[in-house]
N, C-alpha and C. Protein backbone atom coordinates (compact mmCIF):
# COMPACT_ATOMS: atom_id res chain seq x y z
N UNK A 1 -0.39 -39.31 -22.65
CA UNK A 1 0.69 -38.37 -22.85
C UNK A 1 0.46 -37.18 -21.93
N UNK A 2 1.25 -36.53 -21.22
CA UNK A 2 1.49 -35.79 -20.34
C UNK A 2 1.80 -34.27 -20.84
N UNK A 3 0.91 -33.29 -20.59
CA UNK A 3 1.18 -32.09 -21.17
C UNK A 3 1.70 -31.33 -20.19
N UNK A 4 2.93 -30.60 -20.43
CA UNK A 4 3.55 -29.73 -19.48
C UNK A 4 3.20 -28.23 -19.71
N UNK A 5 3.44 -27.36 -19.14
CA UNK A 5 3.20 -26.02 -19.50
C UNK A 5 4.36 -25.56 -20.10
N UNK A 6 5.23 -24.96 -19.15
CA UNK A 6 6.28 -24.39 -19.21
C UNK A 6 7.40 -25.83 -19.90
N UNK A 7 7.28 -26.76 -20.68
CA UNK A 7 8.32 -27.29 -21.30
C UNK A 7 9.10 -26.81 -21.86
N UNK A 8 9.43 -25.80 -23.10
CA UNK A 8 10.50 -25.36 -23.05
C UNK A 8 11.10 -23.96 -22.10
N UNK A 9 10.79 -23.91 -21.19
CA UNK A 9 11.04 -23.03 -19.71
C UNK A 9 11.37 -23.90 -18.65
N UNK A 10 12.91 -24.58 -19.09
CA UNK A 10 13.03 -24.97 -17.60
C UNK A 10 13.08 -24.05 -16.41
N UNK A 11 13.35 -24.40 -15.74
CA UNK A 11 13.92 -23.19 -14.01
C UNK A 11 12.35 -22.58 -13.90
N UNK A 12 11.36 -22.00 -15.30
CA UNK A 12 10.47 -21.21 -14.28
C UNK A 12 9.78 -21.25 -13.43
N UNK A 13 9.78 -22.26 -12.60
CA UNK A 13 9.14 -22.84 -11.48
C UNK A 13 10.49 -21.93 -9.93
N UNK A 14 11.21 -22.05 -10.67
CA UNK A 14 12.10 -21.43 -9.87
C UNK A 14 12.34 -20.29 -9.72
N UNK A 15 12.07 -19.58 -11.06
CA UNK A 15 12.20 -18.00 -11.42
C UNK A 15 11.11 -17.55 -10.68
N UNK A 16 10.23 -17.92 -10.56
CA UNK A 16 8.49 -18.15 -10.38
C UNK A 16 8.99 -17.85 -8.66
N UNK A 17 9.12 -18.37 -7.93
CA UNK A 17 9.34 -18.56 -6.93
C UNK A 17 10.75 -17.89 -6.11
N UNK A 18 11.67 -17.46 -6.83
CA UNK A 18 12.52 -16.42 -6.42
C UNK A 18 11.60 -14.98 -6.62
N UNK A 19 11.32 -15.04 -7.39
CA UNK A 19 10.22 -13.36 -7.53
C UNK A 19 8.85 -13.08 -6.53
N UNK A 20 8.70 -14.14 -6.27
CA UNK A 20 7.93 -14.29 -5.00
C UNK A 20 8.38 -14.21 -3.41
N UNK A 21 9.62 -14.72 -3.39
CA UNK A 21 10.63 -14.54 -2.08
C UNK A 21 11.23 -13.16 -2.12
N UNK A 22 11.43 -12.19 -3.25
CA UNK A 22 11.90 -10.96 -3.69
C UNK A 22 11.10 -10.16 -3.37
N UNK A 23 9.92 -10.13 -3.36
CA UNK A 23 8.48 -9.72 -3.32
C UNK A 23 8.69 -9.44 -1.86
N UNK A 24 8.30 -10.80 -1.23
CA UNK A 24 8.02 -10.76 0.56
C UNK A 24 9.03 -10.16 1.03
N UNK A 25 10.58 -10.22 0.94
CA UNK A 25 11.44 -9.64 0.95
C UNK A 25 11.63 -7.74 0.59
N UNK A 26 10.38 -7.03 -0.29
CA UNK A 26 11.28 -6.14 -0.34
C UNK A 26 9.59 -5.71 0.38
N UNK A 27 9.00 -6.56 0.77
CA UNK A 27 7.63 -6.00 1.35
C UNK A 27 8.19 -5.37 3.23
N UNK A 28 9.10 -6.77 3.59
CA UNK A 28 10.06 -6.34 4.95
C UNK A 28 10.61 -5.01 4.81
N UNK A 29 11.65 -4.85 3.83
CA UNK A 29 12.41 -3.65 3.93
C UNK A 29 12.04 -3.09 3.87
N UNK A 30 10.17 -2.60 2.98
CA UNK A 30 9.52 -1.27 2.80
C UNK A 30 9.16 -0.94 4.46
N UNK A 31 9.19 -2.04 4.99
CA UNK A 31 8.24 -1.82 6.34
C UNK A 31 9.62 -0.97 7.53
N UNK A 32 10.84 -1.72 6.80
CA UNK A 32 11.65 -1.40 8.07
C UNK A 32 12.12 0.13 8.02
N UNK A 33 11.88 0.37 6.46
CA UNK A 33 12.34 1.89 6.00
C UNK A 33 11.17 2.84 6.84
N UNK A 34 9.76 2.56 6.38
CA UNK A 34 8.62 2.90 7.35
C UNK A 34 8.72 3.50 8.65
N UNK A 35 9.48 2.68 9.35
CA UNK A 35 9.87 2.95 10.76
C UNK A 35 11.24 3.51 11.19
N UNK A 36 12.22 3.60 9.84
CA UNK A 36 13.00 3.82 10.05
C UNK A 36 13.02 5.55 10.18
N UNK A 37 13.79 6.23 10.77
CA UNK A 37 14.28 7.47 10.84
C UNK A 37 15.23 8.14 11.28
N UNK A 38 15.87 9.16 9.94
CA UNK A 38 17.13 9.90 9.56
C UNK A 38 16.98 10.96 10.44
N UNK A 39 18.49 11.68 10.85
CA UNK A 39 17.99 12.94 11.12
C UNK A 39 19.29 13.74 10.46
N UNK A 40 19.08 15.03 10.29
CA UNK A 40 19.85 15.94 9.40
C UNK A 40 19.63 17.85 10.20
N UNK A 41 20.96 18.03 10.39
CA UNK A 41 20.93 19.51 10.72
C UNK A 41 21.80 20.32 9.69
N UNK A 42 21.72 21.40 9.95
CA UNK A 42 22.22 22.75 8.75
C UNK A 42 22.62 24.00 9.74
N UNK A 43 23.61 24.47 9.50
CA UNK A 43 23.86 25.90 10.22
C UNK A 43 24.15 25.70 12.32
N UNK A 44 24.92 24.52 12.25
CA UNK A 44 25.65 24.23 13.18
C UNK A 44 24.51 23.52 14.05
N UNK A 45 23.45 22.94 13.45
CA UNK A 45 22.42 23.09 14.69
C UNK A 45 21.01 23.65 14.62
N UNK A 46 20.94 24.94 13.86
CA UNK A 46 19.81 25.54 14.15
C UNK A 46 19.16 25.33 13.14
N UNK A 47 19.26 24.41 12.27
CA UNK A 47 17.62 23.79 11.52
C UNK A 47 18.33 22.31 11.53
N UNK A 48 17.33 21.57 12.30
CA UNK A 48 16.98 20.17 12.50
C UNK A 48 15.80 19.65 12.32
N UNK A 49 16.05 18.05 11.65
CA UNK A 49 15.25 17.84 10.40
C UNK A 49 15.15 16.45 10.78
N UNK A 50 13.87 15.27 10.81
CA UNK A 50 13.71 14.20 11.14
C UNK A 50 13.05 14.01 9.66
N UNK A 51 13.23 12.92 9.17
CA UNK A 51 12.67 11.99 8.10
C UNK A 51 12.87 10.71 8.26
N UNK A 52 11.30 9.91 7.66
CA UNK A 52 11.60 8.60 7.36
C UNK A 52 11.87 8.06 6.79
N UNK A 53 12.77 6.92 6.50
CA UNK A 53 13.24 5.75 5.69
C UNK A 53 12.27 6.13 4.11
N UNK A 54 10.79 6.82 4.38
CA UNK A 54 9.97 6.72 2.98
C UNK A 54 10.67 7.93 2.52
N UNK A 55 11.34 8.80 3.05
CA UNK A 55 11.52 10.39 2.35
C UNK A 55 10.69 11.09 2.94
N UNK A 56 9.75 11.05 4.05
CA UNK A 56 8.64 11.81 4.46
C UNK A 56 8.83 12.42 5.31
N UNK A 57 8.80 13.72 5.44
CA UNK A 57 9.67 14.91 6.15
C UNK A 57 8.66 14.77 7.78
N UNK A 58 9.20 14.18 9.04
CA UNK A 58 8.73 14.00 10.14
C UNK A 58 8.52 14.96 10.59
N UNK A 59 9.41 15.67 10.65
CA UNK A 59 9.36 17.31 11.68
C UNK A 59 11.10 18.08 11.35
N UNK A 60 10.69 19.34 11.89
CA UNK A 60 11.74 20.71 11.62
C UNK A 60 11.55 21.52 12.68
N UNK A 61 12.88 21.25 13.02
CA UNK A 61 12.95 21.90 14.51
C UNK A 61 14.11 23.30 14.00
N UNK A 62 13.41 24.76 14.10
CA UNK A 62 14.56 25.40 14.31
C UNK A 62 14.60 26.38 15.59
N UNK A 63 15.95 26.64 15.58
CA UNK A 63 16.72 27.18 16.80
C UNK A 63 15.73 28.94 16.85
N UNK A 64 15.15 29.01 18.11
CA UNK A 64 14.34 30.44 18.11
C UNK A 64 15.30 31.46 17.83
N UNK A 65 16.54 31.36 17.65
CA UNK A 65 17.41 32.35 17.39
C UNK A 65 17.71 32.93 16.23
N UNK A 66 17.36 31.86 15.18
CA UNK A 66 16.96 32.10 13.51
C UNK A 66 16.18 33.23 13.60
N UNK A 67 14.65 33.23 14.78
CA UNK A 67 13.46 34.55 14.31
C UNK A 67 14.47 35.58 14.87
N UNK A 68 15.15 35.68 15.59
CA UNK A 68 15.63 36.96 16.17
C UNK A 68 16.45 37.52 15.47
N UNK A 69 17.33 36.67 14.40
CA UNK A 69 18.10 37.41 13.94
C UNK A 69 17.71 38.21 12.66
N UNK A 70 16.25 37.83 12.31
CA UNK A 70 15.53 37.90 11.11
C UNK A 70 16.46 37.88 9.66
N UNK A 71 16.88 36.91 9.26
CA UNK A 71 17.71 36.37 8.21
C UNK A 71 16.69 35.33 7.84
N UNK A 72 15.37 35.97 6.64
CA UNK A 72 14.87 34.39 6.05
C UNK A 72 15.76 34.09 5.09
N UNK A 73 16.19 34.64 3.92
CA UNK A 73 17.09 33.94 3.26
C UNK A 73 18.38 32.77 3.66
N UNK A 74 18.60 33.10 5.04
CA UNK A 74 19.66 32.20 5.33
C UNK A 74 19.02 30.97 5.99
N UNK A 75 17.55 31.33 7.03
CA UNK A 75 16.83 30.45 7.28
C UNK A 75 16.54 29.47 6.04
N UNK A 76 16.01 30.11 4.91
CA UNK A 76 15.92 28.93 3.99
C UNK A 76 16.68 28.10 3.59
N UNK A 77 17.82 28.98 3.44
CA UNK A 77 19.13 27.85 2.57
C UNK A 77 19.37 26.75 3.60
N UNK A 78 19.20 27.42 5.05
CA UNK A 78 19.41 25.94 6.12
C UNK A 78 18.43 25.02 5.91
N UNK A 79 17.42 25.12 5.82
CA UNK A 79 16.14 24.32 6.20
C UNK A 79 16.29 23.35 4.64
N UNK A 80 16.85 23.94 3.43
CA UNK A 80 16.83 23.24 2.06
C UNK A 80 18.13 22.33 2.17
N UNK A 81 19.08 22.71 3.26
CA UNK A 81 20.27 22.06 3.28
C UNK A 81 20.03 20.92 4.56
N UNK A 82 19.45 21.29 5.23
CA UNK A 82 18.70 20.27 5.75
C UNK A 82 18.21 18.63 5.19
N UNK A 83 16.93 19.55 4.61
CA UNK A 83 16.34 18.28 4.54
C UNK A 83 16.97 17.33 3.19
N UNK A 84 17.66 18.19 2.23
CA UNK A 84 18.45 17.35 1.21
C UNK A 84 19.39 16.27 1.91
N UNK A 85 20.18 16.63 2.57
CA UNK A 85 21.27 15.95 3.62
C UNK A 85 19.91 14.90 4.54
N UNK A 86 18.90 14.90 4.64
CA UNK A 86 17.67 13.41 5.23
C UNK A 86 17.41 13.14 4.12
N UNK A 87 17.20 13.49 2.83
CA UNK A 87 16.73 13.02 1.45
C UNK A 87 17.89 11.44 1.19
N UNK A 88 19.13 12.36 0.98
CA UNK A 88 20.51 11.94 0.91
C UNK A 88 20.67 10.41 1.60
N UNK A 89 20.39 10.33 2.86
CA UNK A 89 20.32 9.68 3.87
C UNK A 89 19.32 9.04 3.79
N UNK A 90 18.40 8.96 3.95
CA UNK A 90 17.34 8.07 3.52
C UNK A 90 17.55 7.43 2.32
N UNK A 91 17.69 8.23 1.16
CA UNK A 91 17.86 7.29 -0.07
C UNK A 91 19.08 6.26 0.04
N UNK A 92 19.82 6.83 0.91
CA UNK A 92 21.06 5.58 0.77
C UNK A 92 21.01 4.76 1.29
N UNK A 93 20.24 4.85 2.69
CA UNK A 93 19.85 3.67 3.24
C UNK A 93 18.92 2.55 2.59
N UNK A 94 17.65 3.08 1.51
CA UNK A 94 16.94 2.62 1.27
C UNK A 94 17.49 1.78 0.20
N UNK A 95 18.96 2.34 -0.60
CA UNK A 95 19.22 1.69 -1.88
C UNK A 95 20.35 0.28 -1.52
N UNK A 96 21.05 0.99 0.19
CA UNK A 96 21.71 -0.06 0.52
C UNK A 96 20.92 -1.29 0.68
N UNK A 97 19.62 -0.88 1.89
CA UNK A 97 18.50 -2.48 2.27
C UNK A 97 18.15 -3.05 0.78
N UNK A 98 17.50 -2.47 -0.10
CA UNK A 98 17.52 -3.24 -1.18
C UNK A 98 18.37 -4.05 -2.14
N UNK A 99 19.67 -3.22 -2.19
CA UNK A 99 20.73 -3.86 -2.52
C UNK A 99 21.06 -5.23 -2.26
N UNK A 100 20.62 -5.22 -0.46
CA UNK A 100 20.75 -6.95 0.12
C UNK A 100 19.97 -7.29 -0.26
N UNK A 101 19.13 -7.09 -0.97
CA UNK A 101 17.88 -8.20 -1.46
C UNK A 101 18.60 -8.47 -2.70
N UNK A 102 19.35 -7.97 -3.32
CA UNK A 102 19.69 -8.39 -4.84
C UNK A 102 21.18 -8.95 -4.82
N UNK A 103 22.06 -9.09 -3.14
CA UNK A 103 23.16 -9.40 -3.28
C UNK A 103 24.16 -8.53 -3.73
N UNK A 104 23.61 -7.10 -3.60
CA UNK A 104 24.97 -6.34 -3.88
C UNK A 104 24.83 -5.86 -5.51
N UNK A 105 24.27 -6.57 -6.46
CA UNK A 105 24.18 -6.56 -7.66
C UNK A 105 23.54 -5.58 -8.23
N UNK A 106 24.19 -4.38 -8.82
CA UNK A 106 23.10 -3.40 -9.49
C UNK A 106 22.84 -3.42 -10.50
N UNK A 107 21.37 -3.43 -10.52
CA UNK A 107 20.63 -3.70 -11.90
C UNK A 107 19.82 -2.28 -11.85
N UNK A 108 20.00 -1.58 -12.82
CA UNK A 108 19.36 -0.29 -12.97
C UNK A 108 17.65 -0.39 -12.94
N UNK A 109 17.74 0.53 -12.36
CA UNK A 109 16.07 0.77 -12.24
C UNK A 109 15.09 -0.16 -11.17
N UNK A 110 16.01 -1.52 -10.53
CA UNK A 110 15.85 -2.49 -10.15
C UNK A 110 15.42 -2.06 -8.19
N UNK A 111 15.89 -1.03 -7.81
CA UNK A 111 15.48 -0.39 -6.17
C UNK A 111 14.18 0.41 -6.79
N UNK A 112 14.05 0.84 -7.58
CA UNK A 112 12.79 1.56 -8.00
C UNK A 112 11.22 1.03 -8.15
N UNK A 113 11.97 -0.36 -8.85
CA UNK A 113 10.45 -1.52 -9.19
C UNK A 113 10.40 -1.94 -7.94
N UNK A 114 11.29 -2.31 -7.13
CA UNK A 114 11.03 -2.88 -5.77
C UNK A 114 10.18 -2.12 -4.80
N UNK A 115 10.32 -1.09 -4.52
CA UNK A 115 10.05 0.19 -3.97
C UNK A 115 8.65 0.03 -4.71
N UNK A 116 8.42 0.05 -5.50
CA UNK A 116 6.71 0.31 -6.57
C UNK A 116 6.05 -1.16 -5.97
N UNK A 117 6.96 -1.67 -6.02
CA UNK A 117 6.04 -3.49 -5.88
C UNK A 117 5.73 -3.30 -4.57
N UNK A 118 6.58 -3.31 -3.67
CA UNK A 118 6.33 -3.13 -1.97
C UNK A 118 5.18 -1.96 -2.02
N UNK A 119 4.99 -0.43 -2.32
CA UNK A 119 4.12 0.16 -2.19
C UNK A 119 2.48 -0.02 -2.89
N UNK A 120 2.91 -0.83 -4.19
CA UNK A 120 1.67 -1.64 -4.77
C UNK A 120 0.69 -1.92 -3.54
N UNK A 121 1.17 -2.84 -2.83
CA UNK A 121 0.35 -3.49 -2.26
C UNK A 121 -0.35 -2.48 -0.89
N UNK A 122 0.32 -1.23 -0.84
CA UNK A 122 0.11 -0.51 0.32
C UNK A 122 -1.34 0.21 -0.05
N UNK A 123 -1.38 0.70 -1.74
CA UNK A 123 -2.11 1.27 -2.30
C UNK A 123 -3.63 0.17 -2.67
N UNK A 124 -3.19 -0.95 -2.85
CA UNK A 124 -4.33 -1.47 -3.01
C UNK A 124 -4.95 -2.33 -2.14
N UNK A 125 -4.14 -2.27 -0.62
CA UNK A 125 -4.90 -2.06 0.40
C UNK A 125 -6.08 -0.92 1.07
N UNK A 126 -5.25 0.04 0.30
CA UNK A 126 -6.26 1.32 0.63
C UNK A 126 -7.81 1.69 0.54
């Protein structure tokens, strides 16, 4: 007599194996976000803002004309309007690439575990 495991679990051989292709799959997109990079300006120009696909603020370029006019308060609100508008941008890109991994289908919380699973492995490479 023949003992099965999963007998009353049909498909999980399949479930098993889509979560594994989901996996390698959102391990690509973490990589392409990685390399990917947004850029975002505020105040016509004079605070410019590079970020990557991770949210990780690359660099901030502002216009030397900000020190001359000595306005930090307005310097700030640019530099916060900035980098929200690469936050913005990055996250949407990141929720669109994942999205194609799920077919368009939103399942709450579901770009978040992906995002954790892909960085899992970054961390316990470390």
């Amino acid at each position: 007599m023949e003992i099965t495991l999963f007998t009353g679990l049909p498909g999980m051989a399949d479930l098993l194996k889509q979560a594994t292709r989901m996996r390698g799959e959102a391990k690509k997109i973490d990589e392409e976000l990685r390399r990917l990079v947004v850029e975002a300006s505020a105040g016509g120009g004079l605070v410019k803002v590079r970020m990557s696909g991770k949210q990780e603020l690359l660099e901030c370029k502002i216009d030397p004309q900000m020190f001359a006019d000595h306005d930090a308060e307005f310097l700030e609100d640019l530099i916060v309007s900035a980098i929200n508008q690469a936050l913005e941008k990055a996250g949407t890109t990141a929720a669109e690439k994942f999205g194609q991994l799920t077919g368009g289908i939103k399942i709450p919380g579901l770009t978040d575990a992906l995002r954790e699973i892909s960085a899992g492995d970054d961390v316990a490479s470390s």
